[in-house]
Protein backbone atom coordinates (compact mmCIF):
# COMPACT_ATOMS: atom_id res chain seq x y z
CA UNK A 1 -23.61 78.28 26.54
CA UNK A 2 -25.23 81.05 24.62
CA UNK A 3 -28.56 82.01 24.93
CA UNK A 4 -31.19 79.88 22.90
CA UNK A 5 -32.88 81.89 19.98
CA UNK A 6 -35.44 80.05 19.81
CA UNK A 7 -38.47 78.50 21.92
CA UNK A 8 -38.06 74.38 22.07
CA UNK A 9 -41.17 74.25 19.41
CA UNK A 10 -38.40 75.96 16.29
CA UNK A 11 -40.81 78.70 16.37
CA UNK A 12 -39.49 82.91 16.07
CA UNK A 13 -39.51 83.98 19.90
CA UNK A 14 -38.91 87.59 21.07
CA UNK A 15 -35.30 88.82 19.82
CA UNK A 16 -32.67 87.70 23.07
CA UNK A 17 -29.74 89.45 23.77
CA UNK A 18 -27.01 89.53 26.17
CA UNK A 19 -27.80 90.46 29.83
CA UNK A 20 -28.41 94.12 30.40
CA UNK A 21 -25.41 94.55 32.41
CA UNK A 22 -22.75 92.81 29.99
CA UNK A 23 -21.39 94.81 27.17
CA UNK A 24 -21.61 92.95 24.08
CA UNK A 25 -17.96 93.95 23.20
CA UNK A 26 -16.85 91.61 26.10
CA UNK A 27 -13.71 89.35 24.76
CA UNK A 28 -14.39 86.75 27.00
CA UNK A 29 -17.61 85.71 25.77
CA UNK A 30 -17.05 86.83 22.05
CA UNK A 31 -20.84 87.14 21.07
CA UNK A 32 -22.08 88.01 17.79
CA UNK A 33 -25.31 88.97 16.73
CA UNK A 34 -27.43 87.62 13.60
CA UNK A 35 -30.07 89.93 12.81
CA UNK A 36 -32.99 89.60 9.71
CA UNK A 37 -34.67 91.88 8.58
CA UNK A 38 -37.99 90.93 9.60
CA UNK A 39 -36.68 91.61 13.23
CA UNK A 40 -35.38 88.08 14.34
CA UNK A 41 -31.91 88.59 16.31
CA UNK A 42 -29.68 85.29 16.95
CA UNK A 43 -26.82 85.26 19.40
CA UNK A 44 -24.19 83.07 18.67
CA UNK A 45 -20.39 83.46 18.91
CA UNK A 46 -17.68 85.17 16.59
CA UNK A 47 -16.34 83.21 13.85
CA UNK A 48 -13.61 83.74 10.98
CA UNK A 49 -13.59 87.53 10.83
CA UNK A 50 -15.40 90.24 13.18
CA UNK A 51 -16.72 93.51 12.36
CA UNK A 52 -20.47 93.45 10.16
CA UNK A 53 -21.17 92.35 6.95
CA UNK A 54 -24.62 92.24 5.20
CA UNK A 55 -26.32 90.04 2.42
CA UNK A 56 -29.24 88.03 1.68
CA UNK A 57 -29.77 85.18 3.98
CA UNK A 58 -30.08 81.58 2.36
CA UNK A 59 -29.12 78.10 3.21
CA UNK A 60 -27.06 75.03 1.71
CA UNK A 61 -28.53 71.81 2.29
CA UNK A 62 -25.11 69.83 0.98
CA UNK A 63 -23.12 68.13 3.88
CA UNK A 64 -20.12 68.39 2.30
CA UNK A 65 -18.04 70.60 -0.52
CA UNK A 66 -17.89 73.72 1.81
CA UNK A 67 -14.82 74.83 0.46
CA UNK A 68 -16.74 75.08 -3.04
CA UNK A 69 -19.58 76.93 -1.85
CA UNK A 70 -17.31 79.74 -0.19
CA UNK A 71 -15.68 80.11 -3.16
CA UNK A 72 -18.56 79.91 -5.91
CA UNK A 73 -18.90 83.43 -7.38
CA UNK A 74 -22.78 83.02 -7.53
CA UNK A 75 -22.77 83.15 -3.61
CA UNK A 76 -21.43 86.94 -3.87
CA UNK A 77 -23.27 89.50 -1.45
CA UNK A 78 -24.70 86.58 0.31
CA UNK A 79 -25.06 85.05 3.45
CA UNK A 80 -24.95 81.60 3.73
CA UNK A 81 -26.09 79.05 6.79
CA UNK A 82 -25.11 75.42 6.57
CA UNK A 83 -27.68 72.96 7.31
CA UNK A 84 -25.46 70.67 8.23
CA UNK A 85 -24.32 70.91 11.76
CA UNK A 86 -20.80 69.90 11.53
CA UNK A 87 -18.63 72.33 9.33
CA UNK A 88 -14.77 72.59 8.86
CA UNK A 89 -13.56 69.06 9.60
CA UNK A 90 -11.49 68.52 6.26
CA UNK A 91 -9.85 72.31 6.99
CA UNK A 92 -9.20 74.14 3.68
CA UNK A 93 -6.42 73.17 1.08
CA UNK A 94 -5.31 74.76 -2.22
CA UNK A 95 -6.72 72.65 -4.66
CA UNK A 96 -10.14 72.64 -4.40
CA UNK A 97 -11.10 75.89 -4.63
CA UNK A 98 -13.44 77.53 -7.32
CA UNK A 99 -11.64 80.61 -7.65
CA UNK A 100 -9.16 82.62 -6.53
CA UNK A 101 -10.89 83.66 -3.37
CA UNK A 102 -14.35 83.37 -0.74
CA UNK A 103 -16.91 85.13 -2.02
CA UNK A 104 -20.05 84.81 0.68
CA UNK A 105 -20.68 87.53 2.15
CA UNK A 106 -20.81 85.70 5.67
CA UNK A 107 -21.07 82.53 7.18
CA UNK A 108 -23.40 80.86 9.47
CA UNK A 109 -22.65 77.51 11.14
CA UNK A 110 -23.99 75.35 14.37
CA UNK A 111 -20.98 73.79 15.02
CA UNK A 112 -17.26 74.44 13.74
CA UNK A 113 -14.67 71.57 13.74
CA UNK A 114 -11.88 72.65 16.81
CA UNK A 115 -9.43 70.88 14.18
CA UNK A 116 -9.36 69.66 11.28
CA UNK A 117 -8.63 65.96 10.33
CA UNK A 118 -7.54 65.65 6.52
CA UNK A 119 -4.49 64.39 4.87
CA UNK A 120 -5.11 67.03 2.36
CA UNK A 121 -6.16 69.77 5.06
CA UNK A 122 -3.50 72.98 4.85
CA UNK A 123 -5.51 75.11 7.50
CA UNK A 124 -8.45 75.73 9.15
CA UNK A 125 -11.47 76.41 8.36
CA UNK A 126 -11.98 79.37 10.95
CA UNK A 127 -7.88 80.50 10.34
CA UNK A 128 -9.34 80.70 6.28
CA UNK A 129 -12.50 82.84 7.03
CA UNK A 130 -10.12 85.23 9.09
CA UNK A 131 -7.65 85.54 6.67
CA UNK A 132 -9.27 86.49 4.17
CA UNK A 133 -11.81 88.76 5.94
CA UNK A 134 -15.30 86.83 6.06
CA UNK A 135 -17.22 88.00 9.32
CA UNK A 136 -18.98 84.90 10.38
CA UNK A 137 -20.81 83.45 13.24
CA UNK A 138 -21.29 79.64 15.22
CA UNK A 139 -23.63 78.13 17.97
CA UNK A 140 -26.53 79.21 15.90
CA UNK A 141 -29.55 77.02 16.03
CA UNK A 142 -29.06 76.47 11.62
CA UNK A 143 -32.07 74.12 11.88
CA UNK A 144 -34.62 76.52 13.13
CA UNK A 145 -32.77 79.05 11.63
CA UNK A 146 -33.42 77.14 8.23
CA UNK A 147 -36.92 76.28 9.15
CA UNK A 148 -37.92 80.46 9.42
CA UNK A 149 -36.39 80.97 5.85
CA UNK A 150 -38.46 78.22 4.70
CA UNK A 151 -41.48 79.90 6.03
CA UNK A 152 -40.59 83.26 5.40
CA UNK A 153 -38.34 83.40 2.88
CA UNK A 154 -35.09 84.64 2.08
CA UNK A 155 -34.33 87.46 3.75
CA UNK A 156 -31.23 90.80 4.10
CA UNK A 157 -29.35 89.85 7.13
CA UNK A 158 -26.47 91.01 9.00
CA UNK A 159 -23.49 89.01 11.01
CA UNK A 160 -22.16 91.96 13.86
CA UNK A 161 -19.11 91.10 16.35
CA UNK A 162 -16.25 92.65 17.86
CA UNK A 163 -16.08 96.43 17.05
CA UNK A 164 -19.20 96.32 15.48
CA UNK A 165 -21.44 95.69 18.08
CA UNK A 166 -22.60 98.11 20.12
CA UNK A 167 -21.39 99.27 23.59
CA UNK A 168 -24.72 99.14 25.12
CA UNK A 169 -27.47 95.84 24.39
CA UNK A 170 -30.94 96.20 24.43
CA UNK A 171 -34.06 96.72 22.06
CA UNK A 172 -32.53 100.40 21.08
CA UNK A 173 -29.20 98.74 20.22
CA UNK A 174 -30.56 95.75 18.35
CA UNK A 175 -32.83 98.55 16.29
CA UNK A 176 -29.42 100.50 15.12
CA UNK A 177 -28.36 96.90 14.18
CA UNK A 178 -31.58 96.52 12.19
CA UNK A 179 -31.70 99.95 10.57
CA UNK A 180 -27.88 98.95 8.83
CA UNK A 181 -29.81 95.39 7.44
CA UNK A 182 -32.53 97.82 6.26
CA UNK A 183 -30.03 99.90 4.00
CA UNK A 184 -28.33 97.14 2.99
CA UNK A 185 -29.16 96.54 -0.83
CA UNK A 186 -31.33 93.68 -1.86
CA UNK A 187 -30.70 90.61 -4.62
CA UNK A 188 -33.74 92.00 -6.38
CA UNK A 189 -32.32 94.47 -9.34
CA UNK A 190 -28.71 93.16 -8.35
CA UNK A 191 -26.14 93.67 -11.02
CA UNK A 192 -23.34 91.46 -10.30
CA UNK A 193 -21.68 89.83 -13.10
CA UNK A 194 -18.78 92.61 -13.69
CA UNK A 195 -17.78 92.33 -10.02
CA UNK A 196 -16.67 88.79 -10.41
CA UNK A 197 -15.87 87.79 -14.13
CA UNK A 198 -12.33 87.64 -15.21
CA UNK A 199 -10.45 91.04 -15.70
CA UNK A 200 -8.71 89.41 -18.85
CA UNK A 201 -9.29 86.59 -21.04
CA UNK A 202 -7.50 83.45 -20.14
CA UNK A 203 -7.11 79.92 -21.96
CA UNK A 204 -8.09 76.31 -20.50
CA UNK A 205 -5.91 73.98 -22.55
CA UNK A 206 -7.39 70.49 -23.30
CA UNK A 207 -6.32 67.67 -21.27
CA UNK A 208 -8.71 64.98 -23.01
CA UNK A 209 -9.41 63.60 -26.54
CA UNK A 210 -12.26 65.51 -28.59
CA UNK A 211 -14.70 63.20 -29.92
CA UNK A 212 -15.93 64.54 -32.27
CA UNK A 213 -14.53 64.69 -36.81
CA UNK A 214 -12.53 67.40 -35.76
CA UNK A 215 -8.75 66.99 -33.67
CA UNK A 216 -10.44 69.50 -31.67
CA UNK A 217 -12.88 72.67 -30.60
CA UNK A 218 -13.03 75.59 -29.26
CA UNK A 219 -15.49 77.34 -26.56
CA UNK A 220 -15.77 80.35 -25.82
CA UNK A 221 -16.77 80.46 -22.18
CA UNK A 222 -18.51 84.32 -20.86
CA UNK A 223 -17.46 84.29 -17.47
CA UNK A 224 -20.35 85.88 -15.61
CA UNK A 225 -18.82 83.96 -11.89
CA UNK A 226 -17.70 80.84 -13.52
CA UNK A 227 -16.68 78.08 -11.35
CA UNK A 228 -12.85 76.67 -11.82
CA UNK A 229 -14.27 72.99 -12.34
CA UNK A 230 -16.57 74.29 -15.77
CA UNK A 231 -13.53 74.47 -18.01
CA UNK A 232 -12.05 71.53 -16.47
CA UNK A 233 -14.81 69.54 -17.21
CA UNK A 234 -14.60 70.81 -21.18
CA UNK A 235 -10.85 70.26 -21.33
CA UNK A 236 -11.02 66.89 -20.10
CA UNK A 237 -13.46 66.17 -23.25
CA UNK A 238 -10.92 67.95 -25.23
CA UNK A 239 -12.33 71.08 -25.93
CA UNK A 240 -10.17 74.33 -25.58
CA UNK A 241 -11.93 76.83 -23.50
CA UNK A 242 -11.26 81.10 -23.76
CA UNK A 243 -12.44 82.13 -21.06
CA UNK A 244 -13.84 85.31 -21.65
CA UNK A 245 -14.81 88.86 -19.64
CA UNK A 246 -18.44 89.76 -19.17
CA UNK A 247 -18.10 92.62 -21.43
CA UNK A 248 -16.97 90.26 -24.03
CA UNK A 249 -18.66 91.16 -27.81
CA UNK A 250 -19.61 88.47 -31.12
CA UNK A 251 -16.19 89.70 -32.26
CA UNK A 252 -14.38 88.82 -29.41
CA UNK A 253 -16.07 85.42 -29.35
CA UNK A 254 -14.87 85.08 -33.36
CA UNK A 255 -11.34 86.38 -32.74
CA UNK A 256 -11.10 82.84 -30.59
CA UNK A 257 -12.08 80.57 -33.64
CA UNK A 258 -14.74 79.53 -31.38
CA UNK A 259 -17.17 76.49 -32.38
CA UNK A 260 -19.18 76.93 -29.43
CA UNK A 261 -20.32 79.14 -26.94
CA UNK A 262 -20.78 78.72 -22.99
CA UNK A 263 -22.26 81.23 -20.99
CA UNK A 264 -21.37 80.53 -16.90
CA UNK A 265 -23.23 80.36 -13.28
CA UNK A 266 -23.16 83.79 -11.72
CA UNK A 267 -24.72 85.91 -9.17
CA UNK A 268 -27.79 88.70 -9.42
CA UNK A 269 -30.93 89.23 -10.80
CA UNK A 270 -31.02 87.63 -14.66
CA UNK A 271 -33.54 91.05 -16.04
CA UNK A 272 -30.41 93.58 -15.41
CA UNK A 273 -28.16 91.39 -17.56
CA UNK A 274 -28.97 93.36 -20.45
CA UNK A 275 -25.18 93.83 -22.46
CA UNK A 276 -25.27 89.29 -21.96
CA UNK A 277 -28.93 88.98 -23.12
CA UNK A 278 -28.23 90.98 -26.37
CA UNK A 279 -24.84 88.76 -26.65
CA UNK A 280 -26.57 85.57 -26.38
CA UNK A 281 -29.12 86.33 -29.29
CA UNK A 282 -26.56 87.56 -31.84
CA UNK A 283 -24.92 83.74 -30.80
CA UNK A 284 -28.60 82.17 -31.44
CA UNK A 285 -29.01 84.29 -34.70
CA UNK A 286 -25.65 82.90 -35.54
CA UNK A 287 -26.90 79.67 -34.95
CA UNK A 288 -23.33 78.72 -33.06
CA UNK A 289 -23.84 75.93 -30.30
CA UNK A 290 -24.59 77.31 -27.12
CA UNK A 291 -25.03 75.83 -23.48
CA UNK A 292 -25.23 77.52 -20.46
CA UNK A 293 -25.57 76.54 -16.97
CA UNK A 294 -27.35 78.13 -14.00
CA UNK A 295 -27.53 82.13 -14.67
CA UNK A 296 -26.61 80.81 -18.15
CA UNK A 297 -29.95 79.17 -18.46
CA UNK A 298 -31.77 82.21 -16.85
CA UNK A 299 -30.14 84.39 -19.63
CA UNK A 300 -30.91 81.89 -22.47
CA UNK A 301 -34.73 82.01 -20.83
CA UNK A 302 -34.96 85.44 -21.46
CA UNK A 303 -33.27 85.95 -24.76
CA UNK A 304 -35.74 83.50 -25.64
CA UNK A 305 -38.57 85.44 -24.56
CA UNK A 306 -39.36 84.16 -21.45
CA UNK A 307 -39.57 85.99 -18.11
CA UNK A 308 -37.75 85.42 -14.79
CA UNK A 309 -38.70 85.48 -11.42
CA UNK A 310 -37.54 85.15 -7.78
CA UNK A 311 -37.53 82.15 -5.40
CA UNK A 312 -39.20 82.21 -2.14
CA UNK A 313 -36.08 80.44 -0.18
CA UNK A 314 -34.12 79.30 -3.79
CA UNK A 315 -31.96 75.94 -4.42
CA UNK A 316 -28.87 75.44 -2.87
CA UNK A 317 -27.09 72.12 -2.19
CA UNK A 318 -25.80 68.93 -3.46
CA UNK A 319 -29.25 66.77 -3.40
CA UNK A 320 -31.67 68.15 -5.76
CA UNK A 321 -33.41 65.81 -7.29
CA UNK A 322 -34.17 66.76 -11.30
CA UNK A 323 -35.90 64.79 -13.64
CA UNK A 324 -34.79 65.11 -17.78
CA UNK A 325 -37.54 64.76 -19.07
CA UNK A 326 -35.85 63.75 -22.55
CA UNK A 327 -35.01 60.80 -21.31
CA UNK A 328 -37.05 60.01 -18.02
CA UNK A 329 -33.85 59.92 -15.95
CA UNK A 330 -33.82 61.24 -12.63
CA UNK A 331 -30.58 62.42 -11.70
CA UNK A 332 -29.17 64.00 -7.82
CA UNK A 333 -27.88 67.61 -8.82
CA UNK A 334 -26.07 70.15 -7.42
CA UNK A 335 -27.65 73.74 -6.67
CA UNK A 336 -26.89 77.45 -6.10
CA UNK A 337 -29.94 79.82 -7.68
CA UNK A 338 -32.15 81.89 -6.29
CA UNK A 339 -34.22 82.72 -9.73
CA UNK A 340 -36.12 80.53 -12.02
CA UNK A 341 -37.03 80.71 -15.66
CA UNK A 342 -40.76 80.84 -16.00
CA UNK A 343 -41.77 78.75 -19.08
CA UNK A 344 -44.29 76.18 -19.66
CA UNK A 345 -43.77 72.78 -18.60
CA UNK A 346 -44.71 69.59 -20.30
CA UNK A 347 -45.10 70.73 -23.84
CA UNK A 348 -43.05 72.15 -26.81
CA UNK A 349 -43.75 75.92 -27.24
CA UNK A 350 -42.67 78.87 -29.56
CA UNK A 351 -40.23 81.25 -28.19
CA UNK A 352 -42.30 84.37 -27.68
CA UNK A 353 -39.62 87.01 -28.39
CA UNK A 354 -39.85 88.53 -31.71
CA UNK A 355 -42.78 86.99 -33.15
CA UNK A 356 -40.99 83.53 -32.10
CA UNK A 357 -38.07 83.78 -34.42
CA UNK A 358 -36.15 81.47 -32.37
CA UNK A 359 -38.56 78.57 -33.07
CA UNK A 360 -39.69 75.98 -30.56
CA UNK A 361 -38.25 75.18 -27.52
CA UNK A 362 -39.09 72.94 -24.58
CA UNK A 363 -38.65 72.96 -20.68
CA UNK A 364 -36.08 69.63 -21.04
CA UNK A 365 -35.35 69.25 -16.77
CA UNK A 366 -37.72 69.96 -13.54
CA UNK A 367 -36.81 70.10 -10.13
CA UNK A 368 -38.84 67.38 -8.42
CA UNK A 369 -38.79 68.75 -4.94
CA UNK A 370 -41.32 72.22 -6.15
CA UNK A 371 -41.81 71.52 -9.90
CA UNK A 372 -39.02 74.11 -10.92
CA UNK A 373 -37.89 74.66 -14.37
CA UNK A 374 -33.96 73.39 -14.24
CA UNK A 375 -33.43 72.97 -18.07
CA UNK A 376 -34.24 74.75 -21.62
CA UNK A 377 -33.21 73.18 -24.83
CA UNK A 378 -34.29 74.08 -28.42
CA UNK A 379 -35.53 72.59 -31.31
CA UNK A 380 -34.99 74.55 -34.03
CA UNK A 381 -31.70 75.92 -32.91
CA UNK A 382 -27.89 74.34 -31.36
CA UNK A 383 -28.78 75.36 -27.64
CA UNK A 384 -29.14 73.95 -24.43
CA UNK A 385 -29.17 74.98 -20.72
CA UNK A 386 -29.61 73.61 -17.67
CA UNK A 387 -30.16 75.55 -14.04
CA UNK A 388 -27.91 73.43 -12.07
CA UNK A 389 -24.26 72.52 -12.17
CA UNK A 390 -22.79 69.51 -13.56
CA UNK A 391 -19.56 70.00 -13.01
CA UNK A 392 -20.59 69.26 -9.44
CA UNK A 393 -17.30 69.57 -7.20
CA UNK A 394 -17.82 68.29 -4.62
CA UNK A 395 -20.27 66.09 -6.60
CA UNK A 396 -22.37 64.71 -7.32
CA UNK A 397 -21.67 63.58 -11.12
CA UNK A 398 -24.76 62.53 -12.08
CA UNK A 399 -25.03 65.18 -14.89
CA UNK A 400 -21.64 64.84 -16.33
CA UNK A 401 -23.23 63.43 -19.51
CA UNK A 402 -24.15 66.98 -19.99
CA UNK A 403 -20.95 67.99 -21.09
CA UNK A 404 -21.02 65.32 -23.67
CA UNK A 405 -23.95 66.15 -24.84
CA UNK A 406 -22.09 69.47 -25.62
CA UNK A 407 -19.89 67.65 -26.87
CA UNK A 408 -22.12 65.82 -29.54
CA UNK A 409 -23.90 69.12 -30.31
CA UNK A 410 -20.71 71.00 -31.33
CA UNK A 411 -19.75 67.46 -33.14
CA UNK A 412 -23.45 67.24 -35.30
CA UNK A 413 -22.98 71.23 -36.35
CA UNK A 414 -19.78 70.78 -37.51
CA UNK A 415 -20.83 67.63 -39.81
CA UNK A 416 -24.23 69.95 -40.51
CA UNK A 417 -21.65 72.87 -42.41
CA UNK A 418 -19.09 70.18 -43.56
């Protein structure tokens, strides 16, 4: 048994550590150390990888889909707890990954599956984190853990094991620990999208029937951390999808023959996306059909004019509830931002960049948990964006229609030149 973090009430005691006379580096008990940088310290044991690895600290709420979540792009240089106590019991396969590899930082769980039980399982959970290098820690309390970034916040953190740890415990030992959290760069200012969008362009044949006048479209997807599923979802409405780098230019979009542009999820902080921001207005001036989805609609927010801002703890999960308020429908959505555009809800209002030259635009989904914005969509221009995911692997599917409505957007311009 490892030492409780916690007191029984879920409330931050004193840090704990190992007993004075055990080295931390002892094999047979394996410890690892989770330390925040507000001072909290969690012992738990070694998991997937050891050595340290650093990132800001948030939680997923969804009880299933892990194998997503580790490999979403958006989750790069973080650290991610599961709420859910139970983690790794349908192992890891090949085919349901979002990319090519995990991109969390590290990985906090209560309680990790000894084996897993899937028809589809190819290898562990644990074997996967190892492999590919994810330090990661288990027998955490994730509920209190969960309940002190709800209060406080998301916070840096650090996972330490094996080689890492120091020979020596104690306060002075857990302060070196701290002082590496402390240098450890924060999400605020974070530039991220060139560290995980595509080094080369790649194409996402159709595997469906286009609906609309036209045998078929083209998108031209910016890959700022986009998610395997995204294009899938387009092909399988017939759509062909270039997938494109972050870097991409208006003339690389045109040299596709593209109909309509997509701009992806991703990781960092939406005001340093400057080169995409200055991409996506030249689309709007263009007046080519746009949607975007998650960082996508935090970029459209602020080539609109709108600002940005941080979330205390963020959204991250698969049972969000979002209303649209076009149609009244509340839908269960999937999650994974930790910024929100700030516009005004309930009523149609003018862009404010440029004198408004983008015309009026309204705030077309809110979260119903804190009264979010989740979804932007304008009225004088082809463009839409929502904050969470629809293409929703693991699920759920309750926004699919989103992609039609893509669909029916790229269908009504094309009959608007004819």
């Amino acid at each position: 048994m490892t030492t409780p973090p916690f007191e029984k009430d879920d409330t931050v005691s004193a840090a704990t550590s190992a007993s004075p006379t055990t080295s931390l580096r002892d094999d047979a008990t394996d410890v690892a150390l989770l330390v925040l940088e507000d001072g909290t310290v969690m012992r738990g044991r070694a998991y997937g990888a050891r050595g340290a690895t650093f990132g800001e600290i948030v939680f997923s709420t969804g009880m299933t889909g892990y194998q997503e979540t580790l490999t979403d792009p958006s989750y790069h240089q973080q650290i991610v707890v599961m709420t859910a106590p139970h983690i790794g019991n349908t192992g890891v396969n090949d085919e349901d990954q979002e990319s090519h590899r995990i991109w969390v930082s590290g990985y906090v769980v209560r309680d990790p599956a000894r084996r897993p039980s899937n028809w589809r399982s190819q290898r562990s959970l644990g074997d996967e984190l190892h492999a590919q290098g994810v330090v990661s820690i288990c027998d955490v309390d994730t509920r209190a853990l969960t309940r002190h970034l709800r209060e406080g916040g998301v916070l840096r953190a650090g996972i330490f094991s094996g080689s890492a740890l120091p020979d020596t415990p104690g306060a002075r030992a857990e302060q070196e620990l701290l002082d590496q959290v402390l240098a450890s760069p924060p999400m605020d200012g974070a530039d991220l999208s060139d560290a995980v969008t595509t080094d080369e362009p790649y194409v996402v044949e159709p595997t469906g029937e286009f609906a609309g006048r036209d045998p078929m479209a083209v998108v031209a997807a910016i890959d700022l951390g986009i998610k395997a599923m995204t294009p899938q979802r387009m092909a399988e409405r017939g759509l062909r999808v270039h997938v494109l780098p972050a870097t991409s230019t208006l003339d690389d979009i045109r040299a596709t023959g593209a109909n309509g542009v997509f701009f992806s999820n991703g990781p960092g902080d939406p005001k340093t996306a400057a080169h995409a921001i200055e991409l996506l207005r030249s689309v709007l001036d263009q007046r080519i059909p746009f949607f975007g989805i998650c960082f996508g609609n935090q970029l459209l927010g602020r080539a609109l004019g709108f600002g940005t801002y941080k979330l205390g703890y963020g959204h991250r999960g698969i049972n969000q509830p979002v209303q649209d308020v076009t149609t009244g429908k509340v839908e269960v959505t999937a999650h994974n931002h930790g910024f929100a555009v700030d516009a005004p809800i309930g009523a149609e209002t003018t862009a404010p960049h440029d004198g408004g030259r983008y015309g009026r635009v309204i705030v077309s989904h809110v979260g119903l948990n804190d009264n979010v914005v989740e979804g932007l969509q304008c009225l004088d221009l082809p463009a839409f964006s929502v904050q969470y995911h629809p293409e929703a692997a693991a699920g759920p599917h309750d926004a699919a229609y989103l992609f039609d409505r893509f669909v029916d957007l790229l269908t009504s311009t094309t009959k608007d030149h004819a």
